[in-house]
PDB file of N, CA and C in Angstrom:
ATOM      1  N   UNK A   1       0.845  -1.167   0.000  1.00  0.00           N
ATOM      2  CA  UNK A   1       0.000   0.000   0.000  1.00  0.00           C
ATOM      3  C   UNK A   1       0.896   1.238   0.000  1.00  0.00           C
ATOM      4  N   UNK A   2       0.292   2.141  -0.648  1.00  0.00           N
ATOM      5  CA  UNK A   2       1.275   3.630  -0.985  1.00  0.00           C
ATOM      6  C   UNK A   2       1.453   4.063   0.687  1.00  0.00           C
ATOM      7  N   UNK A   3       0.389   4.458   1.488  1.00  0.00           N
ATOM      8  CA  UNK A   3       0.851   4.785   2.591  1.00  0.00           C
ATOM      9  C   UNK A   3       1.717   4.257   3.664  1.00  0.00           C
ATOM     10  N   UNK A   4       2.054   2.621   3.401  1.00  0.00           N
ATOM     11  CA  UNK A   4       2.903   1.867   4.421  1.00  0.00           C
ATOM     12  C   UNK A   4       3.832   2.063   3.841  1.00  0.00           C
ATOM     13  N   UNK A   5       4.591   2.743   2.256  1.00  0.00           N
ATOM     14  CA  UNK A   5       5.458   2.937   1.713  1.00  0.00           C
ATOM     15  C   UNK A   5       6.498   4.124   1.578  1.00  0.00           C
ATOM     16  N   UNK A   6       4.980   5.040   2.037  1.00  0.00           N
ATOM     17  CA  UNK A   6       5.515   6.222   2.006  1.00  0.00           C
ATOM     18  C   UNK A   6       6.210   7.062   4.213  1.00  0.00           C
ATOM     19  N   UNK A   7       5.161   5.920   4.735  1.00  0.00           N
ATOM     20  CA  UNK A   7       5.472   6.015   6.183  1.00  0.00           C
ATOM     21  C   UNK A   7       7.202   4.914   6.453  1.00  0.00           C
ATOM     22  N   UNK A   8       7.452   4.343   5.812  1.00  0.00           N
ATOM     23  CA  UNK A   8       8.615   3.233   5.968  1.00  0.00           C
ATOM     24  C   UNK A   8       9.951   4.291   5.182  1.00  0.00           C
ATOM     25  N   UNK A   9       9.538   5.175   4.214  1.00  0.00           N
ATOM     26  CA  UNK A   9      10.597   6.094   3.694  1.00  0.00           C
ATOM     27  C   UNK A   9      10.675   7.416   4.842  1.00  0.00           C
ATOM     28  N   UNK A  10       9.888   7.615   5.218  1.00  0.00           N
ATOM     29  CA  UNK A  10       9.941   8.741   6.660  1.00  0.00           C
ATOM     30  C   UNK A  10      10.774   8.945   7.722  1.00  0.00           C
ATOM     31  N   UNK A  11      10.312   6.946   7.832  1.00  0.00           N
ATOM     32  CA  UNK A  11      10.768   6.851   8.889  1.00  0.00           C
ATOM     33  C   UNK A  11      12.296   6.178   9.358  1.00  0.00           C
ATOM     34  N   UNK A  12      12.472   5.290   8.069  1.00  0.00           N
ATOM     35  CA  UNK A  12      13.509   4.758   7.533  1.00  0.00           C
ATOM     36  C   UNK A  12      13.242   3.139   8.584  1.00  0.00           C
ATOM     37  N   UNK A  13      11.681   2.843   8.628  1.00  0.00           N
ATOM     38  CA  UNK A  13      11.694   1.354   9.425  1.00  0.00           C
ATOM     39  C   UNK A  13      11.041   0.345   8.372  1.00  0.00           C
ATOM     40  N   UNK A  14      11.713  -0.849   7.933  1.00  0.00           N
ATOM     41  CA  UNK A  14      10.611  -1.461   7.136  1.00  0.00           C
ATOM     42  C   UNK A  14       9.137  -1.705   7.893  1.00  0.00           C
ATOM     43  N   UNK A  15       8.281  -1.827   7.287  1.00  0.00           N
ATOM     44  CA  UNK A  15       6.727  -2.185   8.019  1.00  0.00           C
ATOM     45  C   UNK A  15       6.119  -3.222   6.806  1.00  0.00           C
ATOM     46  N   UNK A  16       5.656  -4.038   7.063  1.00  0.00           N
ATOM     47  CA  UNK A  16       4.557  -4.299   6.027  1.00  0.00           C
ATOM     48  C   UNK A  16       3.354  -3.791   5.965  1.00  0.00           C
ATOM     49  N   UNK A  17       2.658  -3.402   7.122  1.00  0.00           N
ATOM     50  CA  UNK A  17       1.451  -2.788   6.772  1.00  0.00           C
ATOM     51  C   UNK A  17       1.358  -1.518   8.157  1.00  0.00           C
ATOM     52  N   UNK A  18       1.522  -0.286   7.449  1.00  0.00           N
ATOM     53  CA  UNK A  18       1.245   0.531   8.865  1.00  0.00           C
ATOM     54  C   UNK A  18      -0.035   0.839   9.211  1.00  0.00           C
ATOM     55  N   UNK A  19      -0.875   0.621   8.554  1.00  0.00           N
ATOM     56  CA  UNK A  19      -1.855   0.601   9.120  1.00  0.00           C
ATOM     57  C   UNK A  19      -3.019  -0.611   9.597  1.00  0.00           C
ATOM     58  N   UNK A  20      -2.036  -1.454   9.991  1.00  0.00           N
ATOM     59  CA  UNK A  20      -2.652  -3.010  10.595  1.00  0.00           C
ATOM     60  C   UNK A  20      -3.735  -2.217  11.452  1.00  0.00           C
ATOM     61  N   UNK A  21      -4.388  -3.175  12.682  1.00  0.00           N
ATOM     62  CA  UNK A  21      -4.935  -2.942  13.585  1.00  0.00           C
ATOM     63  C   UNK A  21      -4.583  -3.391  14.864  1.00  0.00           C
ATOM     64  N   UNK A  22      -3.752  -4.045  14.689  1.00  0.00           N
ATOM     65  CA  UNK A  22      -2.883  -4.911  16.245  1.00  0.00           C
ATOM     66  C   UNK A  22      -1.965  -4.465  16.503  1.00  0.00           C
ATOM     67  N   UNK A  23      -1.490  -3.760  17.633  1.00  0.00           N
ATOM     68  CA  UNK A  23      -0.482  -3.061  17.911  1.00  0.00           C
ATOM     69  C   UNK A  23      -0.265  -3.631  19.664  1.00  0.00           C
ATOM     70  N   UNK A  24       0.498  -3.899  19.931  1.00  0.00           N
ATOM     71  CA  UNK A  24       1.615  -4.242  21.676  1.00  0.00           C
ATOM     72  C   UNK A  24       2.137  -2.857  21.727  1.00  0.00           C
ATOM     73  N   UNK A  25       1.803  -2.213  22.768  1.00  0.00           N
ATOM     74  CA  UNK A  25       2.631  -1.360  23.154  1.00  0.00           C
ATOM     75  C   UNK A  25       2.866  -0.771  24.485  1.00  0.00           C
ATOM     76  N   UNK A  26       4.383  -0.853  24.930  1.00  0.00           N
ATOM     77  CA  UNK A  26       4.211  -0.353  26.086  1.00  0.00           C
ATOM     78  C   UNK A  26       4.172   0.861  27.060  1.00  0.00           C
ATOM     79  N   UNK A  27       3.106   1.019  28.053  1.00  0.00           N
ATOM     80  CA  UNK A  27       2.593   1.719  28.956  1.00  0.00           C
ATOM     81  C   UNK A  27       3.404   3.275  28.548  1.00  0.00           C
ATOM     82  N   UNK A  28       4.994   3.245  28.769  1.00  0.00           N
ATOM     83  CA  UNK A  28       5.845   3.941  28.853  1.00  0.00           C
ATOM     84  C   UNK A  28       5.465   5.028  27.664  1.00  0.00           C
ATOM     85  N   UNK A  29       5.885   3.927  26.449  1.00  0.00           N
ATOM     86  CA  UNK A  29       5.884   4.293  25.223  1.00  0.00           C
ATOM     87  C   UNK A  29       4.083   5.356  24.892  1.00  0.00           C
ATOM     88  N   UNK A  30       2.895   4.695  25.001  1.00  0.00           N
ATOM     89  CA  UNK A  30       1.840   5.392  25.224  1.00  0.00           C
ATOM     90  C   UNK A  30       1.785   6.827  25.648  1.00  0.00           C
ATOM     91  N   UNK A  31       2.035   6.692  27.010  1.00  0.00           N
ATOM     92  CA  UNK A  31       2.569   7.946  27.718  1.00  0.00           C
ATOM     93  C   UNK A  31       3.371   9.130  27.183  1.00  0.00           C
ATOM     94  N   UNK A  32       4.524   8.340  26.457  1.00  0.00           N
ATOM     95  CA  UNK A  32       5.470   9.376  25.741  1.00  0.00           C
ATOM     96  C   UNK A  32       5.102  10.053  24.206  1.00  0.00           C
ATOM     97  N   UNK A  33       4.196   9.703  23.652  1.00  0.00           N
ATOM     98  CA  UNK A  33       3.680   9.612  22.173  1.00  0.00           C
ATOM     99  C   UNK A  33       2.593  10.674  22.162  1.00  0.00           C
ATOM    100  N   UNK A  34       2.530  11.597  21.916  1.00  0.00           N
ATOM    101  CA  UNK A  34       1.089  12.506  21.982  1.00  0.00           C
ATOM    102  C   UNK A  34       0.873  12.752  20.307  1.00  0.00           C
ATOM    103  N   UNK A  35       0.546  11.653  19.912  1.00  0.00           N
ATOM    104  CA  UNK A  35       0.239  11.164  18.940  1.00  0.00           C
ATOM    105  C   UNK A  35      -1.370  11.720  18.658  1.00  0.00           C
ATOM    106  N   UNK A  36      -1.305  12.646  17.287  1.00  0.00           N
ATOM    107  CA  UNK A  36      -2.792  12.965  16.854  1.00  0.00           C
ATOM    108  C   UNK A  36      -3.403  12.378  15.464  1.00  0.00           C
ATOM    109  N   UNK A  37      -4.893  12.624  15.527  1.00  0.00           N
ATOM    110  CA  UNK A  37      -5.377  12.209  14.634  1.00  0.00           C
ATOM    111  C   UNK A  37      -6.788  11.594  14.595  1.00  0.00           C
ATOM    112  N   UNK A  38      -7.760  11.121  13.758  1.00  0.00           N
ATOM    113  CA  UNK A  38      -8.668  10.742  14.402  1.00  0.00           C
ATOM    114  C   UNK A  38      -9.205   9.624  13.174  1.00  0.00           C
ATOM    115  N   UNK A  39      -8.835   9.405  12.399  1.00  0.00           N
ATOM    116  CA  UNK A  39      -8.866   7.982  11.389  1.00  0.00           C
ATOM    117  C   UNK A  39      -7.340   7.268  11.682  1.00  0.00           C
ATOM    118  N   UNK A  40      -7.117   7.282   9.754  1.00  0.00           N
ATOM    119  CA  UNK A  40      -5.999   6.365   9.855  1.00  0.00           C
ATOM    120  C   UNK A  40      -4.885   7.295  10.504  1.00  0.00           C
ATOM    121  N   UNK A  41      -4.859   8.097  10.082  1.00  0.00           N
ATOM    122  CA  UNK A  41      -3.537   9.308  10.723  1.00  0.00           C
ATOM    123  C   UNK A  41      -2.946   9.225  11.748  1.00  0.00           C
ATOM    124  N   UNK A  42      -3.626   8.952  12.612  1.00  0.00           N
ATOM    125  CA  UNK A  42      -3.549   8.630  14.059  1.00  0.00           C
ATOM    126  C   UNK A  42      -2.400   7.598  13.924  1.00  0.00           C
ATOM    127  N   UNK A  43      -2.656   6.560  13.820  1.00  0.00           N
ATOM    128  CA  UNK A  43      -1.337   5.615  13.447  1.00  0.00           C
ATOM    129  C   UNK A  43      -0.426   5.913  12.377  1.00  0.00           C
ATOM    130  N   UNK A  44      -0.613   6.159  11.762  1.00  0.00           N
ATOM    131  CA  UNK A  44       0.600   7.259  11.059  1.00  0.00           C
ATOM    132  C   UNK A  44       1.386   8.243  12.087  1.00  0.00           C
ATOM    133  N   UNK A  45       0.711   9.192  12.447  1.00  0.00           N
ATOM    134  CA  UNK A  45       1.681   9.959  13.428  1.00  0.00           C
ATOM    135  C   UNK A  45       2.419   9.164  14.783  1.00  0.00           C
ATOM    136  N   UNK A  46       1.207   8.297  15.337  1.00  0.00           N
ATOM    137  CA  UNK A  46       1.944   7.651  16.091  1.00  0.00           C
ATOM    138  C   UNK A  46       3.802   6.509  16.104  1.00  0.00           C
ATOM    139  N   UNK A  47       3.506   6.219  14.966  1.00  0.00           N
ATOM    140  CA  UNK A  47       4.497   5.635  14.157  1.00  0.00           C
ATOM    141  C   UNK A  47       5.821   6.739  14.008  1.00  0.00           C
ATOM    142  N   UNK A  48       5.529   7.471  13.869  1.00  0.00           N
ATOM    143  CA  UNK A  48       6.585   8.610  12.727  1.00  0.00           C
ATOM    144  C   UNK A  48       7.230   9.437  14.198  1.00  0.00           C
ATOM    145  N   UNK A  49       6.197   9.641  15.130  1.00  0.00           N
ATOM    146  CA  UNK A  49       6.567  10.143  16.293  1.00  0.00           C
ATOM    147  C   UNK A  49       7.460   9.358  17.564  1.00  0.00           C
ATOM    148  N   UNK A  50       7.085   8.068  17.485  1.00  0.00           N
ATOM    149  CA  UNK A  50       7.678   6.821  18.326  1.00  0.00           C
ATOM    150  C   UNK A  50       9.086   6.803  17.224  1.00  0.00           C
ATOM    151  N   UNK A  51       9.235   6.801  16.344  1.00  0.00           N
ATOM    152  CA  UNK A  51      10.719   6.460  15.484  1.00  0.00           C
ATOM    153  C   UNK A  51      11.062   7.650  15.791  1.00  0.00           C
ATOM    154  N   UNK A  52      10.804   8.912  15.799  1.00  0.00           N
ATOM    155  CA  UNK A  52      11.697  10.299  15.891  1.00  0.00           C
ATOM    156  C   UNK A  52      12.325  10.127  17.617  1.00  0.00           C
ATOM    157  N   UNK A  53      11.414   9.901  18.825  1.00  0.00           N
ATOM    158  CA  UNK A  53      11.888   9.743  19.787  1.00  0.00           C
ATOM    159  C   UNK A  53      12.875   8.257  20.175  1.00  0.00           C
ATOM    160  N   UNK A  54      12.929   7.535  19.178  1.00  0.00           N
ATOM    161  CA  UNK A  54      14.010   5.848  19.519  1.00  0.00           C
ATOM    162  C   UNK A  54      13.154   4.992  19.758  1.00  0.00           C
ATOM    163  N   UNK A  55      12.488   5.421  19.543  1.00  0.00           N
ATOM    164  CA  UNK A  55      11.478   3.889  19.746  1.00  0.00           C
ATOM    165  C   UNK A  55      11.580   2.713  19.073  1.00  0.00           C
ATOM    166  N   UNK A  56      11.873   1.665  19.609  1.00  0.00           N
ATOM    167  CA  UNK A  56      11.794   0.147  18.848  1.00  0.00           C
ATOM    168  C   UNK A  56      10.347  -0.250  18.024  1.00  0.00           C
ATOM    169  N   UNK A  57      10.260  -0.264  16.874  1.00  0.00           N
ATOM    170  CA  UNK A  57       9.023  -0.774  16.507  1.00  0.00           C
ATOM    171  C   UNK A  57       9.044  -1.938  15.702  1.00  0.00           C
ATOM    172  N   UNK A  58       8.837  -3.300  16.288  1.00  0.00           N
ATOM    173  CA  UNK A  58       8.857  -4.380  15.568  1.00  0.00           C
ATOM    174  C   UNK A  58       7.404  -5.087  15.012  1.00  0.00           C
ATOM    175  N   UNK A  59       7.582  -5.800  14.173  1.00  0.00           N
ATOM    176  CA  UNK A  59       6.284  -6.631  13.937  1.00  0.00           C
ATOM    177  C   UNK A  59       6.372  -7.868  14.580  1.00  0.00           C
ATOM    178  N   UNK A  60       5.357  -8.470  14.404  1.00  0.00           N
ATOM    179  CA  UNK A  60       5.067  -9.799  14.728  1.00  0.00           C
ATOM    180  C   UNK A  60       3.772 -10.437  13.605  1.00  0.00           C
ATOM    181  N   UNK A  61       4.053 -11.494  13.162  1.00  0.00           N
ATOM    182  CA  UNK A  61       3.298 -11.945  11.921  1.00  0.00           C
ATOM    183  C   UNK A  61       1.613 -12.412  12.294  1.00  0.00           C
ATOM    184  N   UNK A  62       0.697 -11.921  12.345  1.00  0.00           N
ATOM    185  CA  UNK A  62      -0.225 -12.356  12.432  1.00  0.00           C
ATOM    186  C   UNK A  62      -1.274 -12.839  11.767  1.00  0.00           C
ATOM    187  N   UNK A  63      -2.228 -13.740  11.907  1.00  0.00           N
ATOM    188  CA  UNK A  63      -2.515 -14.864  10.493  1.00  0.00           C
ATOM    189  C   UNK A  63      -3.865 -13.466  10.244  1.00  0.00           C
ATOM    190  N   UNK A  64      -4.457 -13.836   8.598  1.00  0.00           N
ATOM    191  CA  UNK A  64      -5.135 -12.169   8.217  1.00  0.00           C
ATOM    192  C   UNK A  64      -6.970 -13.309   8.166  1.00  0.00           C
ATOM    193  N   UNK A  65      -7.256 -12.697   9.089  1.00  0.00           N
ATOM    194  CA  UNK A  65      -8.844 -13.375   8.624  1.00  0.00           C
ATOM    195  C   UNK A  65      -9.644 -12.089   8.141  1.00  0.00           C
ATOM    196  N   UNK A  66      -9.842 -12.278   6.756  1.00  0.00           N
ATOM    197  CA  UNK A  66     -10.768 -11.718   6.377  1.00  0.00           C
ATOM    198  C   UNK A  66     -12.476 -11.602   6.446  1.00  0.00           C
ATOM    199  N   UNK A  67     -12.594  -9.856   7.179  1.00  0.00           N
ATOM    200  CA  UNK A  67     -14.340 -10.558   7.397  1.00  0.00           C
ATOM    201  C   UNK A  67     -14.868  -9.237   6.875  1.00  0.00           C
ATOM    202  N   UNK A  68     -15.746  -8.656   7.016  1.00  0.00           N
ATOM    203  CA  UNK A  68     -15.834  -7.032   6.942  1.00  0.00           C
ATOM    204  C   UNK A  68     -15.081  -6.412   5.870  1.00  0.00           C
ATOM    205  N   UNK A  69     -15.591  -5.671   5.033  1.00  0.00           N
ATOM    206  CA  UNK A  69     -14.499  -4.851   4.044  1.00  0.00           C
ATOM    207  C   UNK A  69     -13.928  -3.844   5.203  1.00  0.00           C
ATOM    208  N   UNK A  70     -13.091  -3.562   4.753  1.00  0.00           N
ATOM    209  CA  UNK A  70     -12.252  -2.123   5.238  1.00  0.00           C
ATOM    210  C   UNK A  70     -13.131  -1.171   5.288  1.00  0.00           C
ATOM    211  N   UNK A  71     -12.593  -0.270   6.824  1.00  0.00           N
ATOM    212  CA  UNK A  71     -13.339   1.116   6.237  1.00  0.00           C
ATOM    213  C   UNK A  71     -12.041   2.133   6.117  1.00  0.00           C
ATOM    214  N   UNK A  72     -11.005   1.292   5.528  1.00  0.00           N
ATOM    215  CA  UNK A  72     -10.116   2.575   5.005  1.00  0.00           C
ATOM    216  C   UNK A  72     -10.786   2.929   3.603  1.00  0.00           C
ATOM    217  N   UNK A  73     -10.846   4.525   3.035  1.00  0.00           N
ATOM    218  CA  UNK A  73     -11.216   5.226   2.288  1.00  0.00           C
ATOM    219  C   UNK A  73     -10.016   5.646   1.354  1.00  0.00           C
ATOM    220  N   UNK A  74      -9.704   4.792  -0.079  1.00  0.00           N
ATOM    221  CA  UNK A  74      -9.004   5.175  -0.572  1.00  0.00           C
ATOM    222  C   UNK A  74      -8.504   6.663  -0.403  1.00  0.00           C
ATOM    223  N   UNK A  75      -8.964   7.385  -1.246  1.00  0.00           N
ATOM    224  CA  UNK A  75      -8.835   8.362  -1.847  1.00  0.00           C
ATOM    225  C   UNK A  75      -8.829  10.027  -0.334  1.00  0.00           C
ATOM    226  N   UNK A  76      -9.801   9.725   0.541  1.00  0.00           N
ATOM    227  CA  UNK A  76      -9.557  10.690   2.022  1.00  0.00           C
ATOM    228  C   UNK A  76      -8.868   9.846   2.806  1.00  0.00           C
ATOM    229  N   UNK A  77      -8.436   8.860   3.252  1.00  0.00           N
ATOM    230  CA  UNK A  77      -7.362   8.501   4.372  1.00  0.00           C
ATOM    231  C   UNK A  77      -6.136   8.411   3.761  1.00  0.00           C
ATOM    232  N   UNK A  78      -5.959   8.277   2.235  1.00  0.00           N
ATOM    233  CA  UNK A  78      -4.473   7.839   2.104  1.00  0.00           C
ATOM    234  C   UNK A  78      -4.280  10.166   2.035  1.00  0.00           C
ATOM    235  N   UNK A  79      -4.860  10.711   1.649  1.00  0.00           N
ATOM    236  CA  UNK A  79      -4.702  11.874   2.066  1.00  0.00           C
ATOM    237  C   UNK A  79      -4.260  12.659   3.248  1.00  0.00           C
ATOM    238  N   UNK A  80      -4.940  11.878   3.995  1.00  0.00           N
ATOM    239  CA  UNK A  80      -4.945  12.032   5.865  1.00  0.00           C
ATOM    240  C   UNK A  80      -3.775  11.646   5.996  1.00  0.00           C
ATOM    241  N   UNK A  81      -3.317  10.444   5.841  1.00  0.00           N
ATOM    242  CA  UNK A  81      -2.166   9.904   5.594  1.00  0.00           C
ATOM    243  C   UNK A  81      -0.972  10.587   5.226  1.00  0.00           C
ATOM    244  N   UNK A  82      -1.049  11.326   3.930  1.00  0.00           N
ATOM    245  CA  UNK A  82       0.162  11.993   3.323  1.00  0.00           C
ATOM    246  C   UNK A  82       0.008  13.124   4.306  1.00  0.00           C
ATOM    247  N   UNK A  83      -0.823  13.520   4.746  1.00  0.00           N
ATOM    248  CA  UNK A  83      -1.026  15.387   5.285  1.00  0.00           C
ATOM    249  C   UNK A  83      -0.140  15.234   6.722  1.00  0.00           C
ATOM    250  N   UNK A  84      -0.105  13.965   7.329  1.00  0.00           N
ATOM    251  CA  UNK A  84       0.711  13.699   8.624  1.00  0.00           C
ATOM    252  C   UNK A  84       2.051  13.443   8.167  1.00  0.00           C
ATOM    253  N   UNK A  85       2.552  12.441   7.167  1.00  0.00           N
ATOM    254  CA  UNK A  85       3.782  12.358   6.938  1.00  0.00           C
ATOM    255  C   UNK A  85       4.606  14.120   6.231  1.00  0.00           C
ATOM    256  N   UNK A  86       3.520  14.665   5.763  1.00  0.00           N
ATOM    257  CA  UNK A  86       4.532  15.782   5.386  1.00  0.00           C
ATOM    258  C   UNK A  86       4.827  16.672   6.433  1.00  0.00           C
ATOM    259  N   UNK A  87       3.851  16.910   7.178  1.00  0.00           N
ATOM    260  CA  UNK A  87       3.738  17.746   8.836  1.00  0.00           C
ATOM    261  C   UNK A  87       5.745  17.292   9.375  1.00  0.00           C
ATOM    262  N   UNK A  88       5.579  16.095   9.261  1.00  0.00           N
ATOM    263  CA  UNK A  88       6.834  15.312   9.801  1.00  0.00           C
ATOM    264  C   UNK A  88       8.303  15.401   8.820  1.00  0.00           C
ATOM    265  N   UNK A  89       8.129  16.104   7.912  1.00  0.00           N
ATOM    266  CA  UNK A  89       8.820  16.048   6.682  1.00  0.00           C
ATOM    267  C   UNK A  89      10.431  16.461   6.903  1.00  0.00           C
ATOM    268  N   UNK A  90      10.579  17.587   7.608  1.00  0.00           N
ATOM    269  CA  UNK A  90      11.954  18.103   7.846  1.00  0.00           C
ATOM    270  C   UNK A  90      12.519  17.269   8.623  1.00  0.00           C
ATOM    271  N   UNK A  91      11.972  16.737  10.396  1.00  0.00           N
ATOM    272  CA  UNK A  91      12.198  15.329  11.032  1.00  0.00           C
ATOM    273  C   UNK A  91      13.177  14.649   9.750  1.00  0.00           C
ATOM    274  N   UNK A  92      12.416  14.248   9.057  1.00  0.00           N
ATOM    275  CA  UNK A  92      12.868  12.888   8.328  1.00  0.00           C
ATOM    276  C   UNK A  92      14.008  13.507   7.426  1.00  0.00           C
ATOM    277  N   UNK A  93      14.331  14.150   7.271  1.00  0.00           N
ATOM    278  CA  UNK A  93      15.540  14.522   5.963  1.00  0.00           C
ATOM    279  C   UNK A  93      16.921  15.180   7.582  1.00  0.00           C
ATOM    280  N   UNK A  94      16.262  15.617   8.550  1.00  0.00           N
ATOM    281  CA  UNK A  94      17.599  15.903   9.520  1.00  0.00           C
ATOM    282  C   UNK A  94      18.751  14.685   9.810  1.00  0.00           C
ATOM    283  N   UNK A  95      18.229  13.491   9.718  1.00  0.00           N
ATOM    284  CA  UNK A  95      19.352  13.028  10.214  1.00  0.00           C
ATOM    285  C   UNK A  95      19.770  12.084   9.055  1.00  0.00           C
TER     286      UNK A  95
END
């Protein structure tokens, strides 16, 4: 997907999908993240903001049961999407 592609060049972490729905995270990390947004963005910034402060972000493979279509919205979340990664834009070219 363009947005797990364009959040993995940001951030410089591979991801396969940044906008899964299963996320582990700890207490600490929560706390430290004032992460905004209120669709997909939200995990976008959260992501982009946890890698700017050192944050470890790993996956773990989880099996995909398909049930429900998506309610990601092509065309307005992958927008939402780009409008957070550019917010973050200078971040990503400093180091």
């Amino acid at each position: 997907m363009l947005s797990t592609a364009a959040t993995c060049a940001v951030t410089r972490i591979r991801l396969s999908d940044s906008q899964s729905g299963y996320r582990a995270l700890r207490g600490e990390v929560v706390a430290a993240i004032d992460a905004r947004g209120d669709r997909y963005e939200y995990e976008t910034d959260f992501i982009v903001r946890a890698s700017q402060r050192g944050y470890r972000i790993a996956e773990v493979a989880v099996p995909t049961i398909y049930g429900p279509p998506s309610h990601f919205r092509e065309i307005a979340d992958s927008w939402r999407v780009a409008r957070v990664l550019w917010s973050h834009r200078a971040a990503a070219f400093r180091s």
